[in-house]
Protein backbone atom coordinates (compact mmCIF):
# COMPACT_ATOMS: atom_id res chain seq x y z
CA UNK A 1 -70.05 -12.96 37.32
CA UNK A 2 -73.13 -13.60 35.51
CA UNK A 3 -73.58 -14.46 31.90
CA UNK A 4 -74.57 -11.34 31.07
CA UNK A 5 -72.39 -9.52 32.27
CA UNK A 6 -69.41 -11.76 31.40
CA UNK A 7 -70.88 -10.77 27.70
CA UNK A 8 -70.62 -7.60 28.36
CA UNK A 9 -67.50 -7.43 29.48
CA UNK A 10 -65.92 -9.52 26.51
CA UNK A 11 -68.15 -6.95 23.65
CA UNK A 12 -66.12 -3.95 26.04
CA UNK A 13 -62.87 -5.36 25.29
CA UNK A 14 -63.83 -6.41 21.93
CA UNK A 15 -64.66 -3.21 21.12
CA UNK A 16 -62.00 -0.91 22.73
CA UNK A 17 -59.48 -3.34 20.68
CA UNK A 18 -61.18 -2.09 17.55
CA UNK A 19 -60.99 1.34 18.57
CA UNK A 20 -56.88 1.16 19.32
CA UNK A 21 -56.44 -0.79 15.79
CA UNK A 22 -58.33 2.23 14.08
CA UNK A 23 -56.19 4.71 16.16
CA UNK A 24 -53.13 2.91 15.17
CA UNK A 25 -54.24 2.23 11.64
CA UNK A 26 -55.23 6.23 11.70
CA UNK A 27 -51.95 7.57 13.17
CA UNK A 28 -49.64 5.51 10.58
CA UNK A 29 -51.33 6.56 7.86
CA UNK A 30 -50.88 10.27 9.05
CA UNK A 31 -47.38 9.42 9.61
CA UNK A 32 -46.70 8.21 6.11
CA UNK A 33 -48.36 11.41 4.32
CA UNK A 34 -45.55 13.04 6.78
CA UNK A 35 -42.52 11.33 5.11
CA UNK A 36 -39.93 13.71 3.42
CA UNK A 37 -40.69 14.51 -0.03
CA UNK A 38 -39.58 12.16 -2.99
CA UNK A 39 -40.01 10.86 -6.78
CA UNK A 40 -42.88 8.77 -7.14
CA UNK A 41 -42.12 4.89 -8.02
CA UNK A 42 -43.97 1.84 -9.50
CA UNK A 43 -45.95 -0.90 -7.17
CA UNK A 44 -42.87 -2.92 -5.21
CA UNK A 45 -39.91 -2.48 -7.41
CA UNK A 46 -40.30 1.49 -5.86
CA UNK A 47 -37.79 4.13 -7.86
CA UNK A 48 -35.20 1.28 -8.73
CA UNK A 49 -36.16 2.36 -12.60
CA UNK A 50 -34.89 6.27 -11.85
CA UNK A 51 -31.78 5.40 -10.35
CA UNK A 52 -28.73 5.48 -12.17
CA UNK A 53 -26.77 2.07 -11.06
CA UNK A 54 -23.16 3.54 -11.91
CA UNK A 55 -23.33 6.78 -10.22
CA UNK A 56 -26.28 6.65 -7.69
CA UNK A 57 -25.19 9.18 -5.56
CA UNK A 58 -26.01 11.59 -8.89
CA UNK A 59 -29.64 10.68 -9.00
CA UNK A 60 -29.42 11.80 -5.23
CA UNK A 61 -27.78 14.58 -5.87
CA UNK A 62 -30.91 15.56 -8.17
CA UNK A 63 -33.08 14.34 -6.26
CA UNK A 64 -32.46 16.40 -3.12
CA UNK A 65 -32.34 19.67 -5.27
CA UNK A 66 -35.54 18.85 -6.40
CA UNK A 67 -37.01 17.63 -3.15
CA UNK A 68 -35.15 18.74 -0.46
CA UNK A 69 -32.57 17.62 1.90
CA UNK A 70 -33.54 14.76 2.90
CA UNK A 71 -35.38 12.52 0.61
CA UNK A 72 -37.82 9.69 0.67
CA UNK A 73 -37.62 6.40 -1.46
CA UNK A 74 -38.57 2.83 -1.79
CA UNK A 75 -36.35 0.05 -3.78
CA UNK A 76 -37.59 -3.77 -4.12
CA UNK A 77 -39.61 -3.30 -0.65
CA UNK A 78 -36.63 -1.36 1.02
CA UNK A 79 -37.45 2.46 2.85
CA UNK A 80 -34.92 4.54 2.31
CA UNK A 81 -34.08 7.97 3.38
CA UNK A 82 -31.29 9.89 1.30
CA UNK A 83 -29.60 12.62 3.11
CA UNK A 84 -27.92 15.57 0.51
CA UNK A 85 -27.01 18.21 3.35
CA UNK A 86 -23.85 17.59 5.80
CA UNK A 87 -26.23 20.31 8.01
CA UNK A 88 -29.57 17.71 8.19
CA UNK A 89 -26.58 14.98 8.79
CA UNK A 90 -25.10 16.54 12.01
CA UNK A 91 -27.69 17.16 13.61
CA UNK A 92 -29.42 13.88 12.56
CA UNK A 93 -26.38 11.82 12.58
CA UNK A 94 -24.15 13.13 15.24
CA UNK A 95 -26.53 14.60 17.47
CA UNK A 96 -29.43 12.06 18.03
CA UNK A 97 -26.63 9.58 17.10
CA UNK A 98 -28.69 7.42 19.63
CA UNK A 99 -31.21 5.96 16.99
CA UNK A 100 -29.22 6.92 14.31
CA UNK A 101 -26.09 4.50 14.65
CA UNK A 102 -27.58 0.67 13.66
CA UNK A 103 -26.79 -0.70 9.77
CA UNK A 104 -28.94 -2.71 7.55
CA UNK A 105 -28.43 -5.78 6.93
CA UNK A 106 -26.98 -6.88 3.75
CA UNK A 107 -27.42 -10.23 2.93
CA UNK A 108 -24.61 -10.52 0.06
CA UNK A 109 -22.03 -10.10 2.84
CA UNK A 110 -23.17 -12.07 5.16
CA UNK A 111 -22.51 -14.83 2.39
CA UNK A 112 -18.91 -13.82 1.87
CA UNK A 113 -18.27 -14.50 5.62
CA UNK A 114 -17.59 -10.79 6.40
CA UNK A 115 -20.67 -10.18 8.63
CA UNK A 116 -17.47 -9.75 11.65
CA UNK A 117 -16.31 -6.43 10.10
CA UNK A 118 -16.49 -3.53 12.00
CA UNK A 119 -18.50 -0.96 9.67
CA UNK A 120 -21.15 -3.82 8.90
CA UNK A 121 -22.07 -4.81 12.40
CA UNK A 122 -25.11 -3.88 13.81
CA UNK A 123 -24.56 -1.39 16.86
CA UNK A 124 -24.67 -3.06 20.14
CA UNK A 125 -22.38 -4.90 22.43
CA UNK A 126 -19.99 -7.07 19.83
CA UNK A 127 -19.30 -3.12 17.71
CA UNK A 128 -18.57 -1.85 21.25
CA UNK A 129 -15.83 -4.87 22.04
CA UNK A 130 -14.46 -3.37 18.16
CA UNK A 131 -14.57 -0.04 18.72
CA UNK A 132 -12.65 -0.34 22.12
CA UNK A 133 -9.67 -2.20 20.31
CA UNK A 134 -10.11 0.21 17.44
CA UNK A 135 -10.02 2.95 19.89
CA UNK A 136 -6.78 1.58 22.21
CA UNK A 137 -4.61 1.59 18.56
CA UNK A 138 -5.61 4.54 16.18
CA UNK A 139 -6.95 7.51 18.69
CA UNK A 140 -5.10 10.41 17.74
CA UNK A 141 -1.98 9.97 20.14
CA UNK A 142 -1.01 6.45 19.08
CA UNK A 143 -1.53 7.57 15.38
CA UNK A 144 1.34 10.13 15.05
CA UNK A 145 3.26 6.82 16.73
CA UNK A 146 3.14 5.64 12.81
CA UNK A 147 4.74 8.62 10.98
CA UNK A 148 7.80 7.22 10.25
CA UNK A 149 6.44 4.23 8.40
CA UNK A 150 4.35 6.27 6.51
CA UNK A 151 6.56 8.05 5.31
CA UNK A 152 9.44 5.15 4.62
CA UNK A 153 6.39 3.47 2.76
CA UNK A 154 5.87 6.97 0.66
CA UNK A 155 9.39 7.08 -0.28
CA UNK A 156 9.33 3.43 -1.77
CA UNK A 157 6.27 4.67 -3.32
CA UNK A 158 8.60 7.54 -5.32
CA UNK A 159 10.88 4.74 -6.50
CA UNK A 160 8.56 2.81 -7.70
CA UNK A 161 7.20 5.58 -9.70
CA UNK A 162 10.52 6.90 -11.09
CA UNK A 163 11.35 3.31 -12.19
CA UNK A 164 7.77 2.87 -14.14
CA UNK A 165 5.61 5.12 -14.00
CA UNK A 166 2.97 4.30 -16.38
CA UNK A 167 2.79 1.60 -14.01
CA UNK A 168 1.37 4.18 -11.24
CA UNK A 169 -2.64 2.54 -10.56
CA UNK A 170 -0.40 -0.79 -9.45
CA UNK A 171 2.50 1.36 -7.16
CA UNK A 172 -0.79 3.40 -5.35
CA UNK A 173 -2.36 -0.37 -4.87
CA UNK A 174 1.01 -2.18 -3.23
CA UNK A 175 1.52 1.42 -1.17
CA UNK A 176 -1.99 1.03 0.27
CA UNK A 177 -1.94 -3.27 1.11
CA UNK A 178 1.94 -2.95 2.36
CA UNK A 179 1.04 0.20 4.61
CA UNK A 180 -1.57 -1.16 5.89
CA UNK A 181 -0.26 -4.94 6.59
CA UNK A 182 2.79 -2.75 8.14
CA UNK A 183 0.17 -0.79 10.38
CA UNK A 184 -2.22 -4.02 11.36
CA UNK A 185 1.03 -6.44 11.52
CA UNK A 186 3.99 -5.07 11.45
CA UNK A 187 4.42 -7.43 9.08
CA UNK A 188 7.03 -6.18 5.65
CA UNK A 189 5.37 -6.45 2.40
CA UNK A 190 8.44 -6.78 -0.38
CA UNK A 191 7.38 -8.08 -3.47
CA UNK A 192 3.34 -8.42 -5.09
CA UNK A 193 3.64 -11.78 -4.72
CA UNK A 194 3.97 -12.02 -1.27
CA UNK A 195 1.77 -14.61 -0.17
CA UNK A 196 -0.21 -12.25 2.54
CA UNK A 197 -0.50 -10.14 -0.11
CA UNK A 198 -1.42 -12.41 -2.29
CA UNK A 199 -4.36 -13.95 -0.14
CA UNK A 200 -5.89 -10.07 0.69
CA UNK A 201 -5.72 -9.06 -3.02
CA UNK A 202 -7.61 -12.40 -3.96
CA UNK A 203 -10.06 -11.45 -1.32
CA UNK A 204 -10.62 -8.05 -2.32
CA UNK A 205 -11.05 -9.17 -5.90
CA UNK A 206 -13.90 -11.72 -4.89
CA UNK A 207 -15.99 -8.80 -2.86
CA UNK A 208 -16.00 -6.93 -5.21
CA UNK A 209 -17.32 -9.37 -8.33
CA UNK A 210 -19.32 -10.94 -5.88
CA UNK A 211 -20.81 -8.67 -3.79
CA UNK A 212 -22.33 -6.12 -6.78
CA UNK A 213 -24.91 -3.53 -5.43
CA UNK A 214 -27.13 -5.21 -7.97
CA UNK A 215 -26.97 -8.74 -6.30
CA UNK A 216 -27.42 -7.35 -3.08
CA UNK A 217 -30.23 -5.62 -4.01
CA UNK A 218 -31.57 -9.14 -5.65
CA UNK A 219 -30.68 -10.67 -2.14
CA UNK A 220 -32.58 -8.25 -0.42
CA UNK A 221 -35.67 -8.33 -1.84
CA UNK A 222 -35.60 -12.05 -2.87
CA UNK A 223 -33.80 -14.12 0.43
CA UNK A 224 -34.35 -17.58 -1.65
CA UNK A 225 -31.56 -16.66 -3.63
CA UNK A 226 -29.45 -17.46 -1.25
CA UNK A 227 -30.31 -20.99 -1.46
CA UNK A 228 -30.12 -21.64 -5.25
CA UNK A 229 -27.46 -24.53 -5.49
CA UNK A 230 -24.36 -23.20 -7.39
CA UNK A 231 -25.11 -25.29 -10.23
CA UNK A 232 -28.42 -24.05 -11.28
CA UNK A 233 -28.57 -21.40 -14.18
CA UNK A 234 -27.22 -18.03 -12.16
CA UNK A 235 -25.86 -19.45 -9.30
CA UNK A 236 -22.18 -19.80 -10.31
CA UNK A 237 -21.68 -16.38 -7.76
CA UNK A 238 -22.06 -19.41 -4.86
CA UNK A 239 -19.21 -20.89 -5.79
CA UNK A 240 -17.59 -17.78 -5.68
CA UNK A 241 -19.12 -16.83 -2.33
CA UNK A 242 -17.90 -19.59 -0.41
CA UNK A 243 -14.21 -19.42 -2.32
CA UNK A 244 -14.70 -16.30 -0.63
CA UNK A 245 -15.31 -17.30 3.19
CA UNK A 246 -12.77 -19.92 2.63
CA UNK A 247 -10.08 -16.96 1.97
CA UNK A 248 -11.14 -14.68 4.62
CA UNK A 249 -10.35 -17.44 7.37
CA UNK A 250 -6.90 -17.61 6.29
CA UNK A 251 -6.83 -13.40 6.07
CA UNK A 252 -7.81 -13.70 9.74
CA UNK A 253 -5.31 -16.04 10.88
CA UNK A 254 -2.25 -15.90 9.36
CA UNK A 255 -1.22 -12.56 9.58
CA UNK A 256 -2.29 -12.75 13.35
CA UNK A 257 -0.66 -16.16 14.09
CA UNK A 258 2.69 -14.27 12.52
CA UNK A 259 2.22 -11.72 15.23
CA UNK A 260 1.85 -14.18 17.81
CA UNK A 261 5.04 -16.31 16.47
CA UNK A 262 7.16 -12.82 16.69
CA UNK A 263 6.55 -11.70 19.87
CA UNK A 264 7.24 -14.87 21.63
CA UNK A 265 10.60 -14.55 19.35
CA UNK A 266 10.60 -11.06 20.44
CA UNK A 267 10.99 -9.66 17.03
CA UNK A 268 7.40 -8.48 16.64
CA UNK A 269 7.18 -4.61 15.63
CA UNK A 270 5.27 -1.88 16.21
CA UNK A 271 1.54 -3.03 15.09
CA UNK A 272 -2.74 -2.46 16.02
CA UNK A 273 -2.39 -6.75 16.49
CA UNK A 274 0.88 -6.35 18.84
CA UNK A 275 -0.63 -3.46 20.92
CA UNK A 276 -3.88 -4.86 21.53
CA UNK A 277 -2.36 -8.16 22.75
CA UNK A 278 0.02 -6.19 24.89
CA UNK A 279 -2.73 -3.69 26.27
CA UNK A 280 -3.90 -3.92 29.97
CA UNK A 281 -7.46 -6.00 30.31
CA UNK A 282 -9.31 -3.51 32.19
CA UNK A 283 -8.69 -1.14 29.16
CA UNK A 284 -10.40 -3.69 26.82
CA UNK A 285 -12.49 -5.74 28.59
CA UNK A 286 -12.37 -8.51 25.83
CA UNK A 287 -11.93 -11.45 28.10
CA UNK A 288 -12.44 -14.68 26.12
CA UNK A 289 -12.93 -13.01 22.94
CA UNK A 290 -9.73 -11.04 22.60
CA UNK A 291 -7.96 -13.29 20.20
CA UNK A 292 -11.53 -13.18 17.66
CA UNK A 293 -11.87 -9.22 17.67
CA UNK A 294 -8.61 -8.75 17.33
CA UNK A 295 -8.16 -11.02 14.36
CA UNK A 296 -11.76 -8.85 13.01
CA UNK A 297 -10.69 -5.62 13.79
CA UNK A 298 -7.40 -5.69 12.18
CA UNK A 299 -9.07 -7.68 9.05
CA UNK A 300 -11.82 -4.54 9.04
CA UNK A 301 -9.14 -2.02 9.15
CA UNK A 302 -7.37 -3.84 5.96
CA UNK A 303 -10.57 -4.52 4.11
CA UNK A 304 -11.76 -0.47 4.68
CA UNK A 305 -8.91 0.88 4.19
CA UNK A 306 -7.29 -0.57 1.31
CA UNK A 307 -9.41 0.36 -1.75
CA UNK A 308 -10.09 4.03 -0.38
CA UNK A 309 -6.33 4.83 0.05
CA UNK A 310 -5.86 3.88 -3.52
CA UNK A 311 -8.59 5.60 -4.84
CA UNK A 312 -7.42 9.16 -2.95
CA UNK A 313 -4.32 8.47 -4.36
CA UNK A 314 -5.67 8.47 -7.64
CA UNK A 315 -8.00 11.80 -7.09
CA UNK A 316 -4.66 13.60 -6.69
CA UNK A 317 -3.11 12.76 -8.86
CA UNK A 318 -6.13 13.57 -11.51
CA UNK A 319 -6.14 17.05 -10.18
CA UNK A 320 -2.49 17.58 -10.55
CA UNK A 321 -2.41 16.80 -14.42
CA UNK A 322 -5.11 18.95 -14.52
CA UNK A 323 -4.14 21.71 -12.41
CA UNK A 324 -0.91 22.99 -13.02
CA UNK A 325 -1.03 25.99 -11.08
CA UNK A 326 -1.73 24.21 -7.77
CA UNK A 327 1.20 21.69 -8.03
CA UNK A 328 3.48 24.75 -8.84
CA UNK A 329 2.08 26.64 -6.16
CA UNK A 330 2.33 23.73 -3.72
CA UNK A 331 5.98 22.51 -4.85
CA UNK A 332 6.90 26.23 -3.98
CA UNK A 333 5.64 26.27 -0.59
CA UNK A 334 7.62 22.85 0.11
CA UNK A 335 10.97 24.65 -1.52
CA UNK A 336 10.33 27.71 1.02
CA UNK A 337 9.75 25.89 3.92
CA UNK A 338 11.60 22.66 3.47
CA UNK A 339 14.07 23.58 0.90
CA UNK A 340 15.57 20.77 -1.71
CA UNK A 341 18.31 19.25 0.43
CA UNK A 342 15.73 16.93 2.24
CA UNK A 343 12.54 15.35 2.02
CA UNK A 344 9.80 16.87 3.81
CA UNK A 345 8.11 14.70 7.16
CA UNK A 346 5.61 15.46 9.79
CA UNK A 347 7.65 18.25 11.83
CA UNK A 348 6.82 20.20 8.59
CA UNK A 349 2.92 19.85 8.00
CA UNK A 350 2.17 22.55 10.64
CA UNK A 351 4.60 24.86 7.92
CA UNK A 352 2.35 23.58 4.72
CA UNK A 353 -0.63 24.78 5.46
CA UNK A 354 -0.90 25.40 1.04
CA UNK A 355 -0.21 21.30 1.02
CA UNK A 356 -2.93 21.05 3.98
CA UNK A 357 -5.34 22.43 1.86
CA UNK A 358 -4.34 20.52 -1.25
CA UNK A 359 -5.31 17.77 0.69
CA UNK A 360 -8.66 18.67 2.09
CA UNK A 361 -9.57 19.62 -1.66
CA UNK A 362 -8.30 15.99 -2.64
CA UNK A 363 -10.73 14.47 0.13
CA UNK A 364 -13.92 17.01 -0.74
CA UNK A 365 -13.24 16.76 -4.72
CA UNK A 366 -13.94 13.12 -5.57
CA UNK A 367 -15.06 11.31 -2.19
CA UNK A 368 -14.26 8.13 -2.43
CA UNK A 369 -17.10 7.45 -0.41
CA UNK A 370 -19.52 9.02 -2.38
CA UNK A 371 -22.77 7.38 -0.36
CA UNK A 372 -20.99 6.70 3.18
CA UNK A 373 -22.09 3.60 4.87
CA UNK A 374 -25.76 3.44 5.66
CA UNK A 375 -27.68 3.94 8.70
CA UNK A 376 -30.77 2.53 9.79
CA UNK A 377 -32.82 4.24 12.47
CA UNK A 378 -33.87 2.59 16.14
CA UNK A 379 -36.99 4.22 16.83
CA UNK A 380 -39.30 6.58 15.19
CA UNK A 381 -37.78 10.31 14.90
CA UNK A 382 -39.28 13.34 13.32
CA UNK A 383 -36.53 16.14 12.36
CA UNK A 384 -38.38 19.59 10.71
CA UNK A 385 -42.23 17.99 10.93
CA UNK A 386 -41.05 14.91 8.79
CA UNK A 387 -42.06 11.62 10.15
CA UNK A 388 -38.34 9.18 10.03
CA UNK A 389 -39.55 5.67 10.83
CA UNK A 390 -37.71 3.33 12.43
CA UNK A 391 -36.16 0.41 10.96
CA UNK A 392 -35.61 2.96 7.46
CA UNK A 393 -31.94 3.06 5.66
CA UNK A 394 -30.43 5.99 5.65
CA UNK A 395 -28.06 7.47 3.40
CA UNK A 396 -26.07 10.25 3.85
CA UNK A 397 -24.87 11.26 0.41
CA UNK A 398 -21.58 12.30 1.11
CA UNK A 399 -21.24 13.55 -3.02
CA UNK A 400 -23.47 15.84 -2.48
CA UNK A 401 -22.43 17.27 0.78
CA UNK A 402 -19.16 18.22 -0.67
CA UNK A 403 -20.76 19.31 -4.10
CA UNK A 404 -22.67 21.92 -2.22
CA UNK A 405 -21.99 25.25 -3.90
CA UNK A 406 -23.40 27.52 -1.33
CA UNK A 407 -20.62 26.15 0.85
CA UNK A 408 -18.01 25.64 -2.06
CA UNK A 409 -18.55 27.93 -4.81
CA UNK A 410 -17.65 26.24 -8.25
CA UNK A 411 -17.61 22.64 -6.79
CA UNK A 412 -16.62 20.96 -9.32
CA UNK A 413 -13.04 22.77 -9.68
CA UNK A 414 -10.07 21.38 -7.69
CA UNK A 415 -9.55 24.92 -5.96
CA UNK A 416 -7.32 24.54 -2.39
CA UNK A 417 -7.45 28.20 -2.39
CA UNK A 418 -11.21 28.41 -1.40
CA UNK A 419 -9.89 27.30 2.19
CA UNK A 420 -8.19 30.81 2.68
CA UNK A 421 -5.83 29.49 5.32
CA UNK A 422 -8.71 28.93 7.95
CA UNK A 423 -8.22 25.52 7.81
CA UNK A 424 -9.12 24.65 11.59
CA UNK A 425 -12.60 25.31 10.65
CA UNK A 426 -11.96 22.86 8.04
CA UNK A 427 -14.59 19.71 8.70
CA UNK A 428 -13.51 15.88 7.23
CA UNK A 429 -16.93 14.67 8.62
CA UNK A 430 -18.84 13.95 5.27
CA UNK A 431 -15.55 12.05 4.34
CA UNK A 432 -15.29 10.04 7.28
CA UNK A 433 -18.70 9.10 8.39
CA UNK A 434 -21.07 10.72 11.18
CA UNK A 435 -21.85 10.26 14.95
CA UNK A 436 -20.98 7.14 16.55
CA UNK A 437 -19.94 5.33 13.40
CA UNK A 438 -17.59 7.91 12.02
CA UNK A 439 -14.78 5.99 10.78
CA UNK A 440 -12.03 4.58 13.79
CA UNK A 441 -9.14 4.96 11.30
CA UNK A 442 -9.77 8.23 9.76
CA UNK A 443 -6.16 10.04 11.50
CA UNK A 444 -4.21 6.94 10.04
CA UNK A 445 -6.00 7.67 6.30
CA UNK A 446 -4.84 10.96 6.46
CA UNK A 447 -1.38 11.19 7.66
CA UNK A 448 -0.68 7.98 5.02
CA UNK A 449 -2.60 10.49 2.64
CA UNK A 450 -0.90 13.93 2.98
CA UNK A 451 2.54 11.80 3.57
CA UNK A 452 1.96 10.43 -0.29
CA UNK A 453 0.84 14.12 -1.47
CA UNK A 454 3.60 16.40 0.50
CA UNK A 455 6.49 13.69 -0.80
CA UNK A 456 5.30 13.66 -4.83
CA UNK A 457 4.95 17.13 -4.82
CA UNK A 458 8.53 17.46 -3.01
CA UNK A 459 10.31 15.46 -5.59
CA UNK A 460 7.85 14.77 -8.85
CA UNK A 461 6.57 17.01 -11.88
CA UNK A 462 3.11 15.69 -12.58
CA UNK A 463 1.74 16.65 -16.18
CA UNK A 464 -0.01 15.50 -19.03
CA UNK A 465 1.36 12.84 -21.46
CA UNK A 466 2.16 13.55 -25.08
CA UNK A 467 1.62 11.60 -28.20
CA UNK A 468 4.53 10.49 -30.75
CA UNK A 469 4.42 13.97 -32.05
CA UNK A 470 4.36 15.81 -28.76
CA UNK A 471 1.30 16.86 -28.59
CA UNK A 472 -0.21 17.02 -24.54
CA UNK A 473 -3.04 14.18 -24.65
CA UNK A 474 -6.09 15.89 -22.81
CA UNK A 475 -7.70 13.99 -20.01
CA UNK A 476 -11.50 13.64 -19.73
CA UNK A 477 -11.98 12.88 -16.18
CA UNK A 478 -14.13 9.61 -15.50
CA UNK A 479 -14.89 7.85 -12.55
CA UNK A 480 -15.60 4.19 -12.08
CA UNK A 481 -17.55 2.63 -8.93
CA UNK A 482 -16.49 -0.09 -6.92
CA UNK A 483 -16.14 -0.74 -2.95
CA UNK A 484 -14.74 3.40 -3.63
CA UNK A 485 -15.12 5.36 -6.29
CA UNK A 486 -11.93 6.34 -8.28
CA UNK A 487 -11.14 7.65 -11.67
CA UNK A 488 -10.90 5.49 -14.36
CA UNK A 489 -7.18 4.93 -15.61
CA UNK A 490 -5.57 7.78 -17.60
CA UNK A 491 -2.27 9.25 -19.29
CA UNK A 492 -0.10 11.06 -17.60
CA UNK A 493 3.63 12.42 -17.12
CA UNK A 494 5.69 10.84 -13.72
CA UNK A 495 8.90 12.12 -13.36
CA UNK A 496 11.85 13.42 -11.06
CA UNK A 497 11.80 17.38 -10.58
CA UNK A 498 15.39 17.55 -11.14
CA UNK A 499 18.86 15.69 -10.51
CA UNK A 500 18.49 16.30 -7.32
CA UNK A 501 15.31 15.51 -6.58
CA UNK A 502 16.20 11.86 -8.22
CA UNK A 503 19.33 10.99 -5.87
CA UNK A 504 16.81 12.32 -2.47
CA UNK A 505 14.44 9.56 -3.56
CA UNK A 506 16.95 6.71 -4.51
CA UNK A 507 19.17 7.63 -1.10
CA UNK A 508 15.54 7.30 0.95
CA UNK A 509 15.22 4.20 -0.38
CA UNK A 510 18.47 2.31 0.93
């Protein structure tokens, strides 16, 4: 090859490069002017300014009646997608579940050492390995397996309550850690300062001081943070932080290593740790790494479970001070069905179906999970002529899904009644999660759920405190954020229905 040509060849390639980097430069600038609509936002920082911090998934809310179902924002350098329809979800979510089932990555918890849980890993091979162990211990089948303890653990639940029951945010909080350590261990929580307990509830504390959506955000958008030695100006969290990881090593081992000390004693009970040990290898697949995802999964299960539980807990009983009517209506369903000589259990729940809806209305009313857990796409979608990039966060705003007052008229009343009995066509989706992350544990959360609900309303009249004089204090509902939303403590009335109501909860208990 001459000279020449040689030149001629290099000026051809030269110039076809140019040509693809204005075609590419050209085609993502078309794609951006096809993002979903959104609120306009200053250089970098984005729309941080027009979000509410303690309610987010409000500005949302607003946002996607103003823009649409799915909306488009930027936060400190961050895409984000909001979604405000359960609709644009499913068939986002669920049905191209595909690219829609990776998470971000949040800096603030890798730094707390819980980068291992099972809602925070990114989707590929190690979420598989947790899913499968997830999947072996809480499908559906195995589930109903745990009835019984939930309801022993309800029962201790009504004692607690008739012994103190201003007390009642602390009884909801041991019910939720002792269930669960029963569930993942089979291990007996008795007293608060048990020393499992002790170590989980320290844990849980530290997350959430530590790991604030406001210094994850600062993470996020500034990684050098990370670095700041703990004793500069601001970096006291550090210490914190690695307090933190030094706590969750002991929350994965010792509860485990108890498991492992009671089945070679061959006292170990009914537990997610026992049955994974015990289940066949070709069902798994875990090989080396059974005895780490089994320690993670069961942690996960704990550490997601925990707060929610509570925090439904809490919902009902909000809407039962303020909604007479349905607790009477309720309590007189149980009477029918049941009658007052026992206390209701599963066999019964296909009877309830008024109780049922009570507690889909408890789920759609406050969800705990207002925002879900994010999503990040895989690949580049476009859903409706909207251009979804790949690599953006999405948010499915589970407040507003169950806000939605085409679907539930008046959504801000606690009404069971809008379910008119058809509760098979009854969805706990937003609730739960979507598609291939949809929570593993969601038939556990609910039987421990309606077993609390059915067993209060069997035996206790909720109501509204009184004053020195009286006089019924009025509750103002408010809601507080944390890793769930929950309403913020109030007054109320705990007591036994009658005499006999009274000796059915202290004879469960002995």
């Amino acid at each position: 090859m001459d000279t020449s040509t040689s030149a001629l060849t290099i000026s051809l390639l030269c110039l076809g490069a140019l040509f693809f980097s204005l075609w590419k430069s050209r085609r993502q600038r078309t794609s951006r002017t096809l993002l979903p609509p959104g609120p306009k936002g200053l250089p970098w920082v984005g729309n941080v300014l027009d979000i509410d911090a303690s309610q987010p998934w409000v500005t949302y809310e607003e946002w996607g009646k103003r823009y649409g179902d799915l909306t488009y924002s930027r936060v400190l350098g961050k895409e984000y997608i909001i979604v405000n329809s359960e609709k644009v979800a499913h068939e986002l979510l669920d049905q191209r579940s595909s690219i829609y089932s990776d998470r971000p990555r949040v800096p603030s918890v890798d730094l707390l050492g819980l980068g291992f849980t099972t809602p925070t890993l990114p989707y590929g091979e190690e979420w598989r390995r947790h899913r499968k162990a997830l999947h072996l211990v809480l499908n559906k089948k195995e589930s109903l397996k745990y009835g019984t303890m939930h309801l022993q653990r309800a029962h201790g639940l009504l004692a607690n309550l008739l012994a103190t029951p201003q007390n009642y945010e602390d009884h909801f909080a041991m019910f939720s850690v002792a269930l669960i350590m029963e569930l993942a261990y089979g291990y007996s929580v008795t007293s608060e300062k048990d020393p499992f307990m002790a170590n989980i509830v320290q844990l849980l504390s530290l997350v959430v001081e530590v790991a604030t959506p406001e210094r994850s955000a600062l993470l996020g958008a500034f990684p050098f943070l990370a670095h700041i030695p703990s004793w500069m100006p601001g970096g006291f969290w550090k210490k914190r932080a690695n307090d933190c990881r030094q706590l969750v090593r002991k929350v994965l081992d010792d509860p485990v290593q108890y498991v492992r000390d009671s089945m070679v004693a061959g006292t170990a009970k009914k537990s997610m740790v026992r049955d994974i040990f015990q289940g066949k290898e070709e069902d798994l697949d875990l090989g080396l790494d059974k005895e780490r995802v089994t320690k993670e999964v069961a942690a996960s299960v704990f550490m997601a479970g925990s707060e929610t539980t509570t925090s439904a807990m809490l919902v009902f009983l909000l809407a039962m001070v303020l909604q007479p009517d349905v607790q009477r209506k309720a309590q007189e369903e149980i009477d029918r069905v049941v009658g007052t000589d026992r206390l209701p259990d599963f066999g019964d729940r296909p009877n309830l179906p008024y109780v049922e809806a009570v507690l889909l209305e408890t789920i759609r009313w406050i969800p705990v999970s207002a925002l879900g857990f994010p999503h990040t796409t895989t690949a580049d979608d476009t859903y409706n002529g909207m251009y979804i990039p790949k690599g953006v966060i999405i948010i499915p705003n589970v407040w507003a899904m169950t806000q939605d007052p085409v679907r539930y008229p008046e959504p801000k009343v606690f009404n069971p009644d809008r379910y008119g009995g058809k509760l098979e066509d009854v969805t706990l989706s937003p609730a739960f999660g979507f598609g291939r992350r949809v929570c593993p544990g969601n038939h556990l959360a609910e039987q421990s759920l309606w077993a609390v609900i059915v067993s209060m309303l069997a035996t206790m009249q909720i109501g509204k405190a009184t004053d020195p004089s009286g006089v019924e204090i009025e509750v103002t509902p408010k809601l507080k954020s944390g890793g769930a939303i929950r309403p913020e403590t109030f007054p109320c009335s705990i007591k036994a229905r009658s005499a006999k109501a009274e000796h059915l909860i202290r004879a469960s208990t002995i």
